[in-house]
C-alpha atoms as a PDB file:
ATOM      1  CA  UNK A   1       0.000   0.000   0.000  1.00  0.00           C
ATOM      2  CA  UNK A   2       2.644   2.525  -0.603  1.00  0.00           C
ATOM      3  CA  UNK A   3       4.664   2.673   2.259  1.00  0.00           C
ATOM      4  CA  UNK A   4       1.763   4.117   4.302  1.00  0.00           C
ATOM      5  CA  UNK A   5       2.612   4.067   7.724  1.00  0.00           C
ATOM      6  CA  UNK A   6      -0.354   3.038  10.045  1.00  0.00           C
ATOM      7  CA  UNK A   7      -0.854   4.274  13.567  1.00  0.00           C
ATOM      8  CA  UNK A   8      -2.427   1.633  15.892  1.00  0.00           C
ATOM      9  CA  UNK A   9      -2.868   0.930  19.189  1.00  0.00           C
ATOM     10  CA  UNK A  10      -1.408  -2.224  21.049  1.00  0.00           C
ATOM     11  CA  UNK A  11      -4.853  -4.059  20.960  1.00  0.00           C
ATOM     12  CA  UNK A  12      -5.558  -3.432  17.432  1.00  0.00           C
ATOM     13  CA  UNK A  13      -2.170  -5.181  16.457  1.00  0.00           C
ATOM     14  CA  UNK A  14      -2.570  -8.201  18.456  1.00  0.00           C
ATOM     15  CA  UNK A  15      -6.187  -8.287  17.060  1.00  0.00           C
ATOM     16  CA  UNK A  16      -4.369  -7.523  13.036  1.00  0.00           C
ATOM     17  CA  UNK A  17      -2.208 -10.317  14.308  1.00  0.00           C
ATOM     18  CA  UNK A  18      -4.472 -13.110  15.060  1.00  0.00           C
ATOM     19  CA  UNK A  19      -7.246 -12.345  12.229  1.00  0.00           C
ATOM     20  CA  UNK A  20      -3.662 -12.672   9.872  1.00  0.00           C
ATOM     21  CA  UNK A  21      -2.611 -16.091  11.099  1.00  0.00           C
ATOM     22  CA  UNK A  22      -6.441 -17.413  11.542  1.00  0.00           C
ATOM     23  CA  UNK A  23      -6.923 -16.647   7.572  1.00  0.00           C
ATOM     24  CA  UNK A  24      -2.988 -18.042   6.602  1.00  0.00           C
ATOM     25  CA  UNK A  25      -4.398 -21.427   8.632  1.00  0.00           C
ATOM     26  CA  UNK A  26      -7.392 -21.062   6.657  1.00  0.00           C
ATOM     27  CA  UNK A  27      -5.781 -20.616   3.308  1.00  0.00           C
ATOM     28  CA  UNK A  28      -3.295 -23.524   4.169  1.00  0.00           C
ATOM     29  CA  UNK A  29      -6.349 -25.543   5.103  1.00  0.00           C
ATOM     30  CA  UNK A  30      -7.831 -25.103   1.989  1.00  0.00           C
ATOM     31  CA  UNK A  31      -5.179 -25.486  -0.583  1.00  0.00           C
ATOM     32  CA  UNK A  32      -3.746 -28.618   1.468  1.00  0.00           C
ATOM     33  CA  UNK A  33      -6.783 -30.103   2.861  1.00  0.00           C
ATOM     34  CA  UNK A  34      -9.021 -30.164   0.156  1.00  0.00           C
ATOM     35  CA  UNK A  35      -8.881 -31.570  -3.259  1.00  0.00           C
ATOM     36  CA  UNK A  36      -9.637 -28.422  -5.972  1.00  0.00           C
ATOM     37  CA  UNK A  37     -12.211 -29.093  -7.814  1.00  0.00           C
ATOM     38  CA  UNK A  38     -11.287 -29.771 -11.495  1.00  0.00           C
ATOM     39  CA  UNK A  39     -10.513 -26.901 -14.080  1.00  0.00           C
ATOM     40  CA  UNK A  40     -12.790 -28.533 -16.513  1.00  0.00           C
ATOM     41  CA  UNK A  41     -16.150 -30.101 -16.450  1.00  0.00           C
ATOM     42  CA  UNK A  42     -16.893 -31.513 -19.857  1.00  0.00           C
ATOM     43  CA  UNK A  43     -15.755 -28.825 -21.853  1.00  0.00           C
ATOM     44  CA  UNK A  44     -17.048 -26.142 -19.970  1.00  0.00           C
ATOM     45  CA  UNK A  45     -14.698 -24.471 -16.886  1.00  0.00           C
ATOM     46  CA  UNK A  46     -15.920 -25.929 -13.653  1.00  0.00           C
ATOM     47  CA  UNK A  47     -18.034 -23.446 -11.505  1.00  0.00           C
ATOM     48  CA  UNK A  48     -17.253 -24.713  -8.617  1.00  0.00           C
ATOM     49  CA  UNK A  49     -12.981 -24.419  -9.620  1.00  0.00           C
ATOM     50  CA  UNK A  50     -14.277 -20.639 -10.296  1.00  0.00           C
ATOM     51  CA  UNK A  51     -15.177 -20.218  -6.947  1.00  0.00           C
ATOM     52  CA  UNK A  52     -12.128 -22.302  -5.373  1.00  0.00           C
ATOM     53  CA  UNK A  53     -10.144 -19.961  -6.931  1.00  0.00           C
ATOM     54  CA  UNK A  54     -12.003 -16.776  -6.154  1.00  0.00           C
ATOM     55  CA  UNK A  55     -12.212 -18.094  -2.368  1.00  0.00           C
ATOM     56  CA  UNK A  56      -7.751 -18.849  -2.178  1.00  0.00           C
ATOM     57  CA  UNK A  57      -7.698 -15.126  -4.528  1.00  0.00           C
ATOM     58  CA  UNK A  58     -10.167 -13.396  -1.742  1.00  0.00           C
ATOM     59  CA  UNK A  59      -8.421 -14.460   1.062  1.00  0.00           C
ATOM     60  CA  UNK A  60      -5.038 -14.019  -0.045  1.00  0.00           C
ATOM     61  CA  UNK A  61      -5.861 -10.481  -0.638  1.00  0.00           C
ATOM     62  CA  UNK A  62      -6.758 -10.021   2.658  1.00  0.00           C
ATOM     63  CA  UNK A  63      -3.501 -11.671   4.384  1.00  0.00           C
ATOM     64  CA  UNK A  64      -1.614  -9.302   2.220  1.00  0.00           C
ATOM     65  CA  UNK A  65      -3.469  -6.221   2.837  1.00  0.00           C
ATOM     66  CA  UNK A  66      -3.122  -7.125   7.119  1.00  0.00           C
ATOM     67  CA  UNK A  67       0.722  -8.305   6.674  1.00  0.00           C
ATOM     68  CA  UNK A  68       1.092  -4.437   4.803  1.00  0.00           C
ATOM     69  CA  UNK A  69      -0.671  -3.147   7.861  1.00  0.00           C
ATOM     70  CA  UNK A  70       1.416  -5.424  10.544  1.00  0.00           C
ATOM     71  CA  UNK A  71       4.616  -4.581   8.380  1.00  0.00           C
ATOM     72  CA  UNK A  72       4.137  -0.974   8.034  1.00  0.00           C
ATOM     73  CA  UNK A  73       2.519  -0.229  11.722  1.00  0.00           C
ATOM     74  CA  UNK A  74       3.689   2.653  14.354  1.00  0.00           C
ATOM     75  CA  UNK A  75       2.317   1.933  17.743  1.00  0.00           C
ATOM     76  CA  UNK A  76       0.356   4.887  18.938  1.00  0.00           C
ATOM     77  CA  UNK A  77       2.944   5.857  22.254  1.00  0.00           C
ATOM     78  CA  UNK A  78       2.324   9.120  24.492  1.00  0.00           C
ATOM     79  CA  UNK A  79       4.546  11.444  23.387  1.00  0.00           C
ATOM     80  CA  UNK A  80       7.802  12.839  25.449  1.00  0.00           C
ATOM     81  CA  UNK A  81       6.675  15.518  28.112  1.00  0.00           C
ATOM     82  CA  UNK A  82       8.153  18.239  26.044  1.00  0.00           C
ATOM     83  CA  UNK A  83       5.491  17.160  23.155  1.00  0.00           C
ATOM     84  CA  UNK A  84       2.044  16.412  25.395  1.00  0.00           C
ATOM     85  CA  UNK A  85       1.498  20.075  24.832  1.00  0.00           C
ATOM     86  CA  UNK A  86       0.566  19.449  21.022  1.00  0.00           C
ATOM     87  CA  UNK A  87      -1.904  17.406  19.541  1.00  0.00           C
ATOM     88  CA  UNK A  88      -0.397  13.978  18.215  1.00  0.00           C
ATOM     89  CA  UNK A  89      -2.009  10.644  17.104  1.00  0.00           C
ATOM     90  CA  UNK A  90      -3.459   9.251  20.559  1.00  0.00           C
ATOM     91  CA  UNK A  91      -4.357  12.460  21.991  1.00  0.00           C
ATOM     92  CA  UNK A  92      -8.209  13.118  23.230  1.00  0.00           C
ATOM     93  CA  UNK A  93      -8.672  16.772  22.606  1.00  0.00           C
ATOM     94  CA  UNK A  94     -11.551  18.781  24.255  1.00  0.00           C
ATOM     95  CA  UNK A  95     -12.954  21.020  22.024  1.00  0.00           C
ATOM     96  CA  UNK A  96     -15.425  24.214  22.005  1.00  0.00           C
ATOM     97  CA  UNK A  97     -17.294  24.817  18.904  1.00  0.00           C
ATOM     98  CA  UNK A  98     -20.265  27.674  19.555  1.00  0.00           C
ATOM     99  CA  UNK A  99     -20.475  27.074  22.884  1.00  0.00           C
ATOM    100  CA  UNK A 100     -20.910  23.153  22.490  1.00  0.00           C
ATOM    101  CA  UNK A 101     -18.192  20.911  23.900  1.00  0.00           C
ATOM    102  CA  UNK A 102     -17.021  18.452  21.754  1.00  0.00           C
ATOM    103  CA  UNK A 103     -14.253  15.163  23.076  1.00  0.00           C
ATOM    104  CA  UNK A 104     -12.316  13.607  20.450  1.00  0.00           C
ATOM    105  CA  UNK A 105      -9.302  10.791  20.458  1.00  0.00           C
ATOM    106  CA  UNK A 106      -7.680  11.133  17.247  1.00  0.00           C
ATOM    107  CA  UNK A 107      -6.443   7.919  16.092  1.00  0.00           C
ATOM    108  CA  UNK A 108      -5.165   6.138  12.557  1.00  0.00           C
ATOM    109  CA  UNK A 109      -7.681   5.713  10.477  1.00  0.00           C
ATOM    110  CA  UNK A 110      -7.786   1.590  10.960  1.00  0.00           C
ATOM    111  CA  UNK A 111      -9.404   2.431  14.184  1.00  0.00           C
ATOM    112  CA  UNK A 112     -11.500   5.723  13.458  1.00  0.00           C
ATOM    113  CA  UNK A 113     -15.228   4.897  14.370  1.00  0.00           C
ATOM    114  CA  UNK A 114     -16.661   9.089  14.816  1.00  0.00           C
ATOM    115  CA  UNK A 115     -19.342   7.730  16.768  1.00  0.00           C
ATOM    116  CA  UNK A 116     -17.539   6.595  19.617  1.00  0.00           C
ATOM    117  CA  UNK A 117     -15.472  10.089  19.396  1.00  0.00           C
ATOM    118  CA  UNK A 118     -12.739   8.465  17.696  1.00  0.00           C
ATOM    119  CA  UNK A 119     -11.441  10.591  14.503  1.00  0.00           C
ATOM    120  CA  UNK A 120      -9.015   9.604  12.195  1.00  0.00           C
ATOM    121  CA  UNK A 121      -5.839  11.748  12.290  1.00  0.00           C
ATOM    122  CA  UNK A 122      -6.182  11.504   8.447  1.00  0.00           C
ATOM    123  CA  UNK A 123      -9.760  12.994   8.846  1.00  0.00           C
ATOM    124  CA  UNK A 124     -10.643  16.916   8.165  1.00  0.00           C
ATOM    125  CA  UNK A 125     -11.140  17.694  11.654  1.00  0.00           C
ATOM    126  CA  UNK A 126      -8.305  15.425  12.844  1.00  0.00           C
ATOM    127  CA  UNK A 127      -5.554  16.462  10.457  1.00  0.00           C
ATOM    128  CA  UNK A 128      -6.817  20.140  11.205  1.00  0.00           C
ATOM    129  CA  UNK A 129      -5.598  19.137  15.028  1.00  0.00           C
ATOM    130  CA  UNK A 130      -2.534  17.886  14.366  1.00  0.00           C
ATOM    131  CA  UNK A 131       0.368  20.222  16.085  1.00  0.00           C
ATOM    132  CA  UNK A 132      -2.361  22.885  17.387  1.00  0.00           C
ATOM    133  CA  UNK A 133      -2.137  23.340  21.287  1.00  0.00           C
ATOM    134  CA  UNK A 134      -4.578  24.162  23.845  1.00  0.00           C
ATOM    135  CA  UNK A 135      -6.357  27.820  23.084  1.00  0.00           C
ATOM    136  CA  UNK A 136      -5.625  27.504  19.176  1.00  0.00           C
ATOM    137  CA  UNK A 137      -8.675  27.764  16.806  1.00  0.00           C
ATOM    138  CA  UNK A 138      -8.715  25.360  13.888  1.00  0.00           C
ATOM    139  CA  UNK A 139     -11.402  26.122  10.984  1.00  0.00           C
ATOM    140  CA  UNK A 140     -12.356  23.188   8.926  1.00  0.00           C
ATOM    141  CA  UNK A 141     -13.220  24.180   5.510  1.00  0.00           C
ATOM    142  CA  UNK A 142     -15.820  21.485   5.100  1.00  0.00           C
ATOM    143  CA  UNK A 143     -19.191  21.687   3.273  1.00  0.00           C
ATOM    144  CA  UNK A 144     -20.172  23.894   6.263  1.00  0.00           C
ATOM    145  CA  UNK A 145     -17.458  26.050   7.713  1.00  0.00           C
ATOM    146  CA  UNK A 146     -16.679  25.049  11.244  1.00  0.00           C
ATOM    147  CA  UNK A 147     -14.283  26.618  13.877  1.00  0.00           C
ATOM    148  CA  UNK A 148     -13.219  24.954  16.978  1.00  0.00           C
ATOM    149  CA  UNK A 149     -10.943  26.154  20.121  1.00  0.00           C
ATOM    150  CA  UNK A 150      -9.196  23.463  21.864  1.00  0.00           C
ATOM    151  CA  UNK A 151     -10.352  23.800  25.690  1.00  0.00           C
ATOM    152  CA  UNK A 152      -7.369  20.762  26.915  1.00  0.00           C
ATOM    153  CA  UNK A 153      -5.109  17.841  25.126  1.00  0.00           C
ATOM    154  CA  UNK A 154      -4.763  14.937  27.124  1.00  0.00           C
ATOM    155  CA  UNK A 155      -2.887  11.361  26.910  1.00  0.00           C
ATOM    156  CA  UNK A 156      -4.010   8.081  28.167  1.00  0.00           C
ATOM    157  CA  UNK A 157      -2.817   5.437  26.064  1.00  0.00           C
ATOM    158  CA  UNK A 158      -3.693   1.490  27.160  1.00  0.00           C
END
């Protein structure tokens, strides 16, 4: 995937991890266990060879997409003291838009889910926050213009 680096947390790599060697087992199981069907039925390609194949193809392109995560990963850490002043990947930023308080942890984007107040540090909003410290406004130039302060920056890892 390019080089792309991916920030993750601990628990997402161990869970990257295990879904990676669960589908390698699987895609051992497959090729060794079973017999593949035959390429030909008659004259005709076999349908169900078609969708051997498209089953090994499927989930090798999985184990290779999660080995380029595993491979290419950057543990989200807290930052040195000298840097908790900033907002990094990891941080959960308290933020004042209008009056309304808003809490965000800004994380890679493998485990971005804006519902639970987790933003991607790729995101508008999140790569908006990146380096900004507490009493900075950051506009986002999105469909609707929005500006937010940042009211603290905290770190609590797991």
């Amino acid at each position: 995937m390019d080089g792309k680096i991916f920030h993750i947390t601990k628990a997402k790599l161990k869970e990257l991890q295990k879904e990676h060697d669960a589908l390698v087992a699987s895609e051992h199981a497959k090729i060794v266990g079973e017999e593949a069907p035959k390429v030909l039925q008659s004259e005709d390609l076999n349908p169900e060879f078609v969708s051997f194949q498209e089953d090994i193809s499927s989930l090798r392109g999985r184990i290779d997409e999660l080995k380029d995560i595993i491979d290419n990963h950057q543990l989200i850490k807290i930052p040195p003291k000298d840097r908790r002043s900033l907002v990094n990947v990891g941080a959960t930023v308290k933020l004042d838009a209008n009056g309304k308080s808003n809490e965000f942890i800004v994380v890679g984007t493998l485990e971005a889910n804006p519902d639970a107040g987790m933003i991607s540090n790729e995101s508008p909003v999140g790569a908006a926050l990146l380096g900004k410290k507490i009493g900075d406004e950051v506009v986002i130039p999105a469909p609707v213009k929005k500006k937010y302060k940042i009211k603290s920056i905290k770190y609590e890892i797991s």
